[in-house]
C-alpha atoms as a PDB file:
ATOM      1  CA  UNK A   1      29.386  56.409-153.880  1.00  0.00           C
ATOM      2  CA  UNK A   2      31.890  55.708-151.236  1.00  0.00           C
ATOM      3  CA  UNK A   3      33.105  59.293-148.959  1.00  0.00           C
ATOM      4  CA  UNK A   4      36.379  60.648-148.739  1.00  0.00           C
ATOM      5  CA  UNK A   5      38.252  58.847-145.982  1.00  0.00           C
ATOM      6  CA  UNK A   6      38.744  55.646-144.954  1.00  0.00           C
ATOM      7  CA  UNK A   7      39.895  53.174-141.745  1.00  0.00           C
ATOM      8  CA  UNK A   8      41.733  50.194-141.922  1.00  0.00           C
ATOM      9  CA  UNK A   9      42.514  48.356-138.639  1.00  0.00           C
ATOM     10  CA  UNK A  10      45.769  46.177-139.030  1.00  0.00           C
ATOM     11  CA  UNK A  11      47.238  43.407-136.508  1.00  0.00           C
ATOM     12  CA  UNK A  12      50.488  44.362-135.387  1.00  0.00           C
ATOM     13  CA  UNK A  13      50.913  40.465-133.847  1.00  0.00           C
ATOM     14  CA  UNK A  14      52.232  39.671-130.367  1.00  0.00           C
ATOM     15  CA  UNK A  15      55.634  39.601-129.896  1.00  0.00           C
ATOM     16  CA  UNK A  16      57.700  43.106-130.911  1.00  0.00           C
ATOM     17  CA  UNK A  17      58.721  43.428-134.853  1.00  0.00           C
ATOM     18  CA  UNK A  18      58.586  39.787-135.535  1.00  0.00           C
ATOM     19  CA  UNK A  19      54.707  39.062-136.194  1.00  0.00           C
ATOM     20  CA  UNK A  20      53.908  42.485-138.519  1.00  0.00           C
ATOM     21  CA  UNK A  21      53.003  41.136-142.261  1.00  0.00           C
ATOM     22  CA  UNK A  22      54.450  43.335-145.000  1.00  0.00           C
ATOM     23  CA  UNK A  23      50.787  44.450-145.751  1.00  0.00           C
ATOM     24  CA  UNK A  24      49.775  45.926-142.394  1.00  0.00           C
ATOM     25  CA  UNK A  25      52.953  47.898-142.731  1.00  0.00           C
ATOM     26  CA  UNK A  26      52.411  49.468-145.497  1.00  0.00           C
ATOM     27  CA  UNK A  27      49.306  50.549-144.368  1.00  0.00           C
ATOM     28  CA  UNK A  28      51.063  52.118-141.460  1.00  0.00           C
ATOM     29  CA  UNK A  29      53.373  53.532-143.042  1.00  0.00           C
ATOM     30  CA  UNK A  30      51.096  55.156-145.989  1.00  0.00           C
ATOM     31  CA  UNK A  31      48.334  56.362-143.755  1.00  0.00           C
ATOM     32  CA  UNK A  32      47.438  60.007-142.713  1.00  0.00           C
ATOM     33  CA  UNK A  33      46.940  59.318-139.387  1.00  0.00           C
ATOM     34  CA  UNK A  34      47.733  55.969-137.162  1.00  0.00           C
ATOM     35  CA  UNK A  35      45.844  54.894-134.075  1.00  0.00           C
ATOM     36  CA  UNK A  36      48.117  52.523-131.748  1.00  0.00           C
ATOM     37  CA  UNK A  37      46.441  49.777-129.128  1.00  0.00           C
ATOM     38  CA  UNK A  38      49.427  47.926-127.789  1.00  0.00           C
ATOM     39  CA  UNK A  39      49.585  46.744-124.021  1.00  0.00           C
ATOM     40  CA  UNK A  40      53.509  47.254-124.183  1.00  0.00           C
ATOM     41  CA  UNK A  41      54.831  50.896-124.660  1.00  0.00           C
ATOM     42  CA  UNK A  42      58.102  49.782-126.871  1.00  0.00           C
ATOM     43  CA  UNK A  43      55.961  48.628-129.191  1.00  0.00           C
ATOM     44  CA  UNK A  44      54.292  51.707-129.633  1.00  0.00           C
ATOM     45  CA  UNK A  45      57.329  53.487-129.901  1.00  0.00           C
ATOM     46  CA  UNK A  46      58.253  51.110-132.294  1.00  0.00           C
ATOM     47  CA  UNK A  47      54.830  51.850-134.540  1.00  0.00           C
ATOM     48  CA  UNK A  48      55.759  55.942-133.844  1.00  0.00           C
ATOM     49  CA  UNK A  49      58.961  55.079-136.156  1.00  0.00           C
ATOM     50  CA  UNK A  50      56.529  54.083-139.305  1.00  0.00           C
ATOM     51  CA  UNK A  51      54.498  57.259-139.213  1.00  0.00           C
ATOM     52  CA  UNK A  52      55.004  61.243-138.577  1.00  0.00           C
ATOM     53  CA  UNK A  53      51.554  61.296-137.021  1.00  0.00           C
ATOM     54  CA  UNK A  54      50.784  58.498-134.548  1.00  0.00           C
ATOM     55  CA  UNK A  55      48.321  58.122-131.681  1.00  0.00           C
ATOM     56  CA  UNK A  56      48.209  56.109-128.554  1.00  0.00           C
ATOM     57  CA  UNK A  57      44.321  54.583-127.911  1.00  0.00           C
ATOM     58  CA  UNK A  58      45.651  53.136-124.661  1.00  0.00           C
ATOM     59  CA  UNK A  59      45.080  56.904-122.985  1.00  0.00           C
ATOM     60  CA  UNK A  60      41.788  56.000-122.817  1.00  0.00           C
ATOM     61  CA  UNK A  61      41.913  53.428-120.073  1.00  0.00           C
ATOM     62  CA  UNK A  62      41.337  54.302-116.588  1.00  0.00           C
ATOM     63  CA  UNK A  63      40.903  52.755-113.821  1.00  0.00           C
ATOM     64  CA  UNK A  64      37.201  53.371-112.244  1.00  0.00           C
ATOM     65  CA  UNK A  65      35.808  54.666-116.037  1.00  0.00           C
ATOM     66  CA  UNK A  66      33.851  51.550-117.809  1.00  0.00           C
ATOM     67  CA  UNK A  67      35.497  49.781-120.941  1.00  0.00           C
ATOM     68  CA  UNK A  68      32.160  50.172-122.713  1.00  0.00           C
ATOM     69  CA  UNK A  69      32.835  54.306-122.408  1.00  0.00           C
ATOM     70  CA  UNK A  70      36.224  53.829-123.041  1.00  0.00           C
ATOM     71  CA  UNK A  71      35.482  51.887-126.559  1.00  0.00           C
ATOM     72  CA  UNK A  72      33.020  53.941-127.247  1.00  0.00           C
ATOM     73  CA  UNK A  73      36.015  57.042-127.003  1.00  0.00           C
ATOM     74  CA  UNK A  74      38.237  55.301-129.121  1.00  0.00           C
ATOM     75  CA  UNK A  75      35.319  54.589-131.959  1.00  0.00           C
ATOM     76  CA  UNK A  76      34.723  58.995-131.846  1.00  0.00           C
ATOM     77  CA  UNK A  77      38.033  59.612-131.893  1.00  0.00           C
ATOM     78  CA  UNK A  78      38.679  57.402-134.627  1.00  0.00           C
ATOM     79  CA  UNK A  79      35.939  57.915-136.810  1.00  0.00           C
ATOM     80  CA  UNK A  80      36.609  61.956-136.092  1.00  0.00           C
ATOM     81  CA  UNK A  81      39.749  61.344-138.843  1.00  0.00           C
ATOM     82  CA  UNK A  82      38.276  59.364-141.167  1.00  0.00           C
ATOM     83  CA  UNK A  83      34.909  62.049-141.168  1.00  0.00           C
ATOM     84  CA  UNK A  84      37.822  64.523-142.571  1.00  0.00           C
ATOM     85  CA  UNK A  85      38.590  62.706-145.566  1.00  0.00           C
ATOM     86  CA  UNK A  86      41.827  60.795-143.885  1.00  0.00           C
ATOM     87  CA  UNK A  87      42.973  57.121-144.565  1.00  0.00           C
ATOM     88  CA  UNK A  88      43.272  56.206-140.882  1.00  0.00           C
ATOM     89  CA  UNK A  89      44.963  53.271-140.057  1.00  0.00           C
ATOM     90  CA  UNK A  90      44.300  51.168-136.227  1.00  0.00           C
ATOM     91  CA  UNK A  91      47.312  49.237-135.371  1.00  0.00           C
ATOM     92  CA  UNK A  92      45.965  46.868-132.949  1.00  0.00           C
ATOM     93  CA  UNK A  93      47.686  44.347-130.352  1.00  0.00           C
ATOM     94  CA  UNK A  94      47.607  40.636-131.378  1.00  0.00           C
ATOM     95  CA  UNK A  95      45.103  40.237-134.316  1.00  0.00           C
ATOM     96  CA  UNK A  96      42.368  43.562-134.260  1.00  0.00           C
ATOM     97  CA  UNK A  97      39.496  41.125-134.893  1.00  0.00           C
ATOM     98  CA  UNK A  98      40.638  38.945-131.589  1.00  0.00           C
ATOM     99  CA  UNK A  99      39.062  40.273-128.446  1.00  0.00           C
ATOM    100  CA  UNK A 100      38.655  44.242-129.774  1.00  0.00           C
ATOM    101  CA  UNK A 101      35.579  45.355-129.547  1.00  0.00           C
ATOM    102  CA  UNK A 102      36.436  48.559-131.180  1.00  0.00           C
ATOM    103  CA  UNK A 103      37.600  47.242-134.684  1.00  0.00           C
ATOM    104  CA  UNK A 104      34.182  45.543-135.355  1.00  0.00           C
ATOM    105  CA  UNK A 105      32.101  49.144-134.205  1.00  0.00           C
ATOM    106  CA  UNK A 106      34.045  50.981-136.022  1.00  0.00           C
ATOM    107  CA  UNK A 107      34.285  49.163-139.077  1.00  0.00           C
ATOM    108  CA  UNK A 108      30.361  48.924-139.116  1.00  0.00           C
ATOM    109  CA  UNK A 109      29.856  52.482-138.378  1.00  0.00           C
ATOM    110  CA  UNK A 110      32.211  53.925-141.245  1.00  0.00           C
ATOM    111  CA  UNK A 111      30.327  51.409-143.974  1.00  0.00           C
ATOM    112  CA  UNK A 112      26.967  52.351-142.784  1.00  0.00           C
ATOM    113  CA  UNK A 113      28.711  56.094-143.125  1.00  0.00           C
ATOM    114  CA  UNK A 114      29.055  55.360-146.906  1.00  0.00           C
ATOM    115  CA  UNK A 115      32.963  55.167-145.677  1.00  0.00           C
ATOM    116  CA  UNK A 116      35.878  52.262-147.041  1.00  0.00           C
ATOM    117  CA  UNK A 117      36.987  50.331-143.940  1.00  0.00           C
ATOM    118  CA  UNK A 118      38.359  46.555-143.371  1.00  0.00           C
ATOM    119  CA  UNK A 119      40.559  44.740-141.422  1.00  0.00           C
ATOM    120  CA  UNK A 120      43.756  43.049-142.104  1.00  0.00           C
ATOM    121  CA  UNK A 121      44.459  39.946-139.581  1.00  0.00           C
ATOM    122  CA  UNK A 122      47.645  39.331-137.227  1.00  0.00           C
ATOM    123  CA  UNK A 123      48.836  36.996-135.471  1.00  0.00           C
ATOM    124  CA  UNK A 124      47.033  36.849-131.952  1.00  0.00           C
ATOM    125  CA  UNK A 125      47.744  35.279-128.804  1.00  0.00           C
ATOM    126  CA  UNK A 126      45.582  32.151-129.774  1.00  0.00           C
ATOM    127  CA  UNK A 127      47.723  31.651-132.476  1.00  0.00           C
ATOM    128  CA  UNK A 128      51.109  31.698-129.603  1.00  0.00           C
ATOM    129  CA  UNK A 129      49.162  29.414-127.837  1.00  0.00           C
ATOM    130  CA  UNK A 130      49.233  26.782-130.023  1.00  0.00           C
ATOM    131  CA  UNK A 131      52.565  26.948-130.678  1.00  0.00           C
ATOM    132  CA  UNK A 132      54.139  27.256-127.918  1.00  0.00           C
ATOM    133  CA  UNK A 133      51.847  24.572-125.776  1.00  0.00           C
ATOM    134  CA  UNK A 134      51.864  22.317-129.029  1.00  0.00           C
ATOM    135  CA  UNK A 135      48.551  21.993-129.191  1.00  0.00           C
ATOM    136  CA  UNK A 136      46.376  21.224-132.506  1.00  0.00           C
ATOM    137  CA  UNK A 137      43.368  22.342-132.135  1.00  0.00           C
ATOM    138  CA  UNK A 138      41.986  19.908-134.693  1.00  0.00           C
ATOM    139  CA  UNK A 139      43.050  16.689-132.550  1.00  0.00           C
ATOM    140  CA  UNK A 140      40.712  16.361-129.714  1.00  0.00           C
ATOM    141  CA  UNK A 141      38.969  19.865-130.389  1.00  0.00           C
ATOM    142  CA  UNK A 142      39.204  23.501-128.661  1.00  0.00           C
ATOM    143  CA  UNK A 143      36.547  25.330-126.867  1.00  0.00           C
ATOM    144  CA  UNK A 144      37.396  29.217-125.972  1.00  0.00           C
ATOM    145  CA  UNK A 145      35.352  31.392-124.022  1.00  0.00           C
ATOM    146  CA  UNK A 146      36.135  34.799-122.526  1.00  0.00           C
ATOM    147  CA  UNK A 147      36.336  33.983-118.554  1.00  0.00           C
ATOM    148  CA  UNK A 148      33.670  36.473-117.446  1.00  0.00           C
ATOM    149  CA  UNK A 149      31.269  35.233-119.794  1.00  0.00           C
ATOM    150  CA  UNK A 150      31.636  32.112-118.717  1.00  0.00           C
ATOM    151  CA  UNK A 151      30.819  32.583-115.234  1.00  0.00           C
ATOM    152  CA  UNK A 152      27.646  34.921-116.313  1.00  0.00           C
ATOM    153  CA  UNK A 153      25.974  32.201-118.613  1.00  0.00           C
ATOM    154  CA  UNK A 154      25.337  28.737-118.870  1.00  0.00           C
ATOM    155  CA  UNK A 155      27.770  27.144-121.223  1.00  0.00           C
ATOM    156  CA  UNK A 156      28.543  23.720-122.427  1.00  0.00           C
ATOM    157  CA  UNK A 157      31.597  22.272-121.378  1.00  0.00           C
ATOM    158  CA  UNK A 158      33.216  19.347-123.406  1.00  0.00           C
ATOM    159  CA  UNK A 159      35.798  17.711-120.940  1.00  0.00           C
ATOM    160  CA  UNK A 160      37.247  15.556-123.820  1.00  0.00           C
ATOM    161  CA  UNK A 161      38.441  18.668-125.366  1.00  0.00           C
ATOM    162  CA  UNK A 162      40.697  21.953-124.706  1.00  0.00           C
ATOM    163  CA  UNK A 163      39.213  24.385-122.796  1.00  0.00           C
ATOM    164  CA  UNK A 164      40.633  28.036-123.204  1.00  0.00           C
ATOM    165  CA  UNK A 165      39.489  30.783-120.999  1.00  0.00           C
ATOM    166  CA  UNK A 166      41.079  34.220-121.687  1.00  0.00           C
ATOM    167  CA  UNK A 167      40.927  37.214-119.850  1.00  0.00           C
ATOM    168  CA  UNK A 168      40.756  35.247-116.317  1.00  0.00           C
ATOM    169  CA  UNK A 169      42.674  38.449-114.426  1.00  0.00           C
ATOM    170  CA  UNK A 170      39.350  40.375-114.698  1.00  0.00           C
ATOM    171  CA  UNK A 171      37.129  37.436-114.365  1.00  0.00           C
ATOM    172  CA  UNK A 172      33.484  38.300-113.079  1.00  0.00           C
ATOM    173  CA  UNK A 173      33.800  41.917-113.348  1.00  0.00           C
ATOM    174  CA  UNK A 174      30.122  42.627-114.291  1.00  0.00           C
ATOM    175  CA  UNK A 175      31.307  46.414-114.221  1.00  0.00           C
ATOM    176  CA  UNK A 176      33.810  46.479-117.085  1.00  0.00           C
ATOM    177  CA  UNK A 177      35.391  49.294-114.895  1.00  0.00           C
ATOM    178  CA  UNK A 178      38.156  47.040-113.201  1.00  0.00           C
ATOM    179  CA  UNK A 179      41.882  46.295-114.428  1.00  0.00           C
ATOM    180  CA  UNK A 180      41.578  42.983-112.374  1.00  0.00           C
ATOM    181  CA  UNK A 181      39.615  40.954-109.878  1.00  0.00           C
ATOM    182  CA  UNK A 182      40.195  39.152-106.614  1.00  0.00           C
ATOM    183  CA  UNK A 183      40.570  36.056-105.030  1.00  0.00           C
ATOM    184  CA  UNK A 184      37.071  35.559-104.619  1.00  0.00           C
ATOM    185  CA  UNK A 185      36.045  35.656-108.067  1.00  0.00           C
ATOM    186  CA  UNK A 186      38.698  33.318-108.530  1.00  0.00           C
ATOM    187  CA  UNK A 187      37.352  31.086-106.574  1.00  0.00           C
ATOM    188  CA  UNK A 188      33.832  31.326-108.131  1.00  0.00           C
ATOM    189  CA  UNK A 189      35.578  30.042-111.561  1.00  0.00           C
ATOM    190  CA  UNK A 190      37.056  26.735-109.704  1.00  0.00           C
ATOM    191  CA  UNK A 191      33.785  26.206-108.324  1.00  0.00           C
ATOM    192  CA  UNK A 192      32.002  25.770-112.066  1.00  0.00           C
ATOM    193  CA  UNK A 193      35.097  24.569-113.392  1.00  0.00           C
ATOM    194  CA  UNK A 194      35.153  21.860-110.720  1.00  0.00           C
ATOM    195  CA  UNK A 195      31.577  20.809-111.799  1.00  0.00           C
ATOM    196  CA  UNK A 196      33.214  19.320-114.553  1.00  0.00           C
ATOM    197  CA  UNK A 197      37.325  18.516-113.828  1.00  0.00           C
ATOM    198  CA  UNK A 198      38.629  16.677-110.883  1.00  0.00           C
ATOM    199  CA  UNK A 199      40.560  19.406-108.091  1.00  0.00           C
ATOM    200  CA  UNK A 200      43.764  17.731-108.825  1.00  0.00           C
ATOM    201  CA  UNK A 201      43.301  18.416-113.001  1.00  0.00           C
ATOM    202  CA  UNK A 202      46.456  20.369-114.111  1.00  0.00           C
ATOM    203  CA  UNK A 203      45.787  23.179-116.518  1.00  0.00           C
ATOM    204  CA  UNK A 204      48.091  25.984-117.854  1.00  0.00           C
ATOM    205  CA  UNK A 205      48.825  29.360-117.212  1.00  0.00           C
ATOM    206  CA  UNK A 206      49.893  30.735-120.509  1.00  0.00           C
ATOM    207  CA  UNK A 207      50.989  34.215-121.568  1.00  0.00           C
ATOM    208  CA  UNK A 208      52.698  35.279-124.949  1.00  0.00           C
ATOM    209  CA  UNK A 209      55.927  37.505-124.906  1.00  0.00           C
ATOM    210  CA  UNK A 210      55.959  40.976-126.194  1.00  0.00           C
ATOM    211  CA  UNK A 211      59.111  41.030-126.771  1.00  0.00           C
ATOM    212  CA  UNK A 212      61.377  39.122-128.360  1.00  0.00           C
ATOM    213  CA  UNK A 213      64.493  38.378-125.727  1.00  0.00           C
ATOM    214  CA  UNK A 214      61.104  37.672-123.292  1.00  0.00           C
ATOM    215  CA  UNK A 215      59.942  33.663-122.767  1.00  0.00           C
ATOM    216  CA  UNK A 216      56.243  32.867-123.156  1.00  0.00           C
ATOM    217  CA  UNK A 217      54.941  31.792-119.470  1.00  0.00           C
ATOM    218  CA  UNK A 218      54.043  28.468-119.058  1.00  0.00           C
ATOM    219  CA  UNK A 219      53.035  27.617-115.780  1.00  0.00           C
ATOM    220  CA  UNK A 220      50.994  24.131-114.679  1.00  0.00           C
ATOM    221  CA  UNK A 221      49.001  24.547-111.593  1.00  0.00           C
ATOM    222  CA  UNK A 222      46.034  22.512-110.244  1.00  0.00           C
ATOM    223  CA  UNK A 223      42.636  23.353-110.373  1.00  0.00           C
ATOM    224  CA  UNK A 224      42.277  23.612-106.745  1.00  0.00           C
ATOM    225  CA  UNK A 225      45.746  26.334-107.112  1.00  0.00           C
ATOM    226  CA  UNK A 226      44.308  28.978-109.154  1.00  0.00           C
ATOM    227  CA  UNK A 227      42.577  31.249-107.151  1.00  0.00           C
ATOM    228  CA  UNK A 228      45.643  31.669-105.452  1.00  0.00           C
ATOM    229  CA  UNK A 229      48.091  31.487-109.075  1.00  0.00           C
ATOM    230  CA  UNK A 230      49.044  35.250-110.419  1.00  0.00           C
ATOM    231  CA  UNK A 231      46.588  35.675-112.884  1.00  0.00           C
ATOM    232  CA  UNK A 232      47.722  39.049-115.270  1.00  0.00           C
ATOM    233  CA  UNK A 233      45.858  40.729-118.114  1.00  0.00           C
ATOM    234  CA  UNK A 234      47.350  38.713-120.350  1.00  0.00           C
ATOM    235  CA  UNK A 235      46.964  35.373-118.307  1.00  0.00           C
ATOM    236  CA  UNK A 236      44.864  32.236-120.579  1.00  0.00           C
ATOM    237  CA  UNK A 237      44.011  29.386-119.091  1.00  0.00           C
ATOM    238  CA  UNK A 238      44.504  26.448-121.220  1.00  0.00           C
ATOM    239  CA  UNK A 239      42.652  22.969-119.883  1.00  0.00           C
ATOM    240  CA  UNK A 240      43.266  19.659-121.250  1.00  0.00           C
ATOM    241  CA  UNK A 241      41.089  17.123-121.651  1.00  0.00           C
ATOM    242  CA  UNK A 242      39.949  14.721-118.847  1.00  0.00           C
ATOM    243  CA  UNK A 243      38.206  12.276-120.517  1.00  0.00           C
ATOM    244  CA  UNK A 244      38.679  10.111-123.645  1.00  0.00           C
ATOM    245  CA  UNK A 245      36.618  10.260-126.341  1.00  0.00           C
ATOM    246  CA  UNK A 246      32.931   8.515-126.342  1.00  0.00           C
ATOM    247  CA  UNK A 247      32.305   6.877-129.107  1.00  0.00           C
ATOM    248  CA  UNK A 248      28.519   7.604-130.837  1.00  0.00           C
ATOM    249  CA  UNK A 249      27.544   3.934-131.697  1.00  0.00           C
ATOM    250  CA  UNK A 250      24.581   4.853-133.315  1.00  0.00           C
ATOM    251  CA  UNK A 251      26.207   7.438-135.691  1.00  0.00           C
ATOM    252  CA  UNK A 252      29.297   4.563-136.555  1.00  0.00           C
ATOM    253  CA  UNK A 253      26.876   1.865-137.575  1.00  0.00           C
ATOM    254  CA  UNK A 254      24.579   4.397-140.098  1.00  0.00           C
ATOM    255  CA  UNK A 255      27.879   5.498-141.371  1.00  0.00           C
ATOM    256  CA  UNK A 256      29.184   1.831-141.748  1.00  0.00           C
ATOM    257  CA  UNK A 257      26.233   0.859-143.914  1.00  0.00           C
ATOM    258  CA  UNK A 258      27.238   3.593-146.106  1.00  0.00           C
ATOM    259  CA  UNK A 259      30.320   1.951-147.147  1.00  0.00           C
END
């Protein structure tokens, strides 16, 4: 038998008051208590019009005090409501499946709890991306990886496909205390990157407005320009392809003999 209470976590998209699905507003709008993640603060004002009682999660950020303590904050605070019988709703930045840590913890805790909890999507800043750089992800193909962990393991690049890095303005922060790195680490990322893509490859500098009377940033730059590029929170890095496509021989004659 499920408990009294429950948490819902609901994308609240990208750009201000266009991106919010009638669903996720309802929630909003019909919960006890509303928990608000949004990098700009209009748009949590703009949540605080939906609902008598709502709370900002971006309090617990601080500069010096690890992410992983921070999330871990959010999740108690959180799960504090919904262990006194409230319908708690998360409003999340973007989509709050999409780089939130939080959503997924939480969600797992309150069903192990014997609580109801689920997740309604948005639309996220992968979403923008496409759009606005006109990119189909099902043409060549689209790898993403968050920048950090990219440096810290071995991955496998595919240069005849996108490559989308996210979160480059804290790349190679090991730790998770910083609001963004330096040059250096910058540098480190061109040096793998350049393992694979000439120095002279142009990639993309892309960032998704918040607001609506805001333009997304796209910005080309060289490889062998980004360490010194402004790289925000919100920067993505969005690599085309530098080679064509090889073609498996092997694979296209077993498949011909099918026909």
């Amino acid at each position: 038998m499920r408990k009294v209470g429950s948490v819902v976590f609901v994308g609240i998209g990208i750009t201000l008051g266009v991106h919010l699905t009638q669903r996720a507003k309802n929630y909003i709008e019909q919960a006890d208590v509303v928990f608000v993640a949004a990098a700009d603060a209009l748009v949590e004002k703009w949540v605080e019009g939906m609902n008598t009682d709502v709370r900002s999660l971006q309090v617990y950020y601080q500069e010096g005090v690890s992410r992983k303590v921070t999330y871990a904050q959010m999740q108690q605070a959180i799960m504090a409501e919904v262990k006194l019988g409230k319908n708690v709703c998360c409003a999340l930045y973007g989509h709050p499946g999409v780089f939130a840590l939080v959503s997924h913890k939480t969600i797992h805790q309150a069903l192990i709890e014997g609580y109801h909890a689920s997740m309604e999507p948005g639309i996220s800043a992968e979403d923008c991306l496409y759009a606005d750089l006109g990119i189909d992800p099902g043409t060549v193909g689209c790898a993403h990886f968050e920048a950090s962990q990219f440096l810290f393991y071995k991955r496998v690049i595919d240069p005849t496909a996108y490559l989308i890095l996210w979160q480059v303005g804290i790349v190679g922060d090991k730790s998770y205390k910083k609001l963004s790195t330096g040059h250096q680490h910058r540098e480190l990322l061109v040096k793998l990157l350049s393992e694979t893509y000439p120095l002279s490859h142009t990639l993309t500098l892309y960032e998704a407005p918040t607001l609506p009377v805001n333009k997304c940033r796209i910005e080309e730059v060289r490889l062998d320009e980004l360490a010194s590029a402004i790289l925000n929170p919100a920067t993505t890095i969005a690599i085309p392809p530098a080679q064509a496509f090889i073609e498996n021989k092997e694979m296209t004659k077993l498949l011909s003999n099918l026909c």
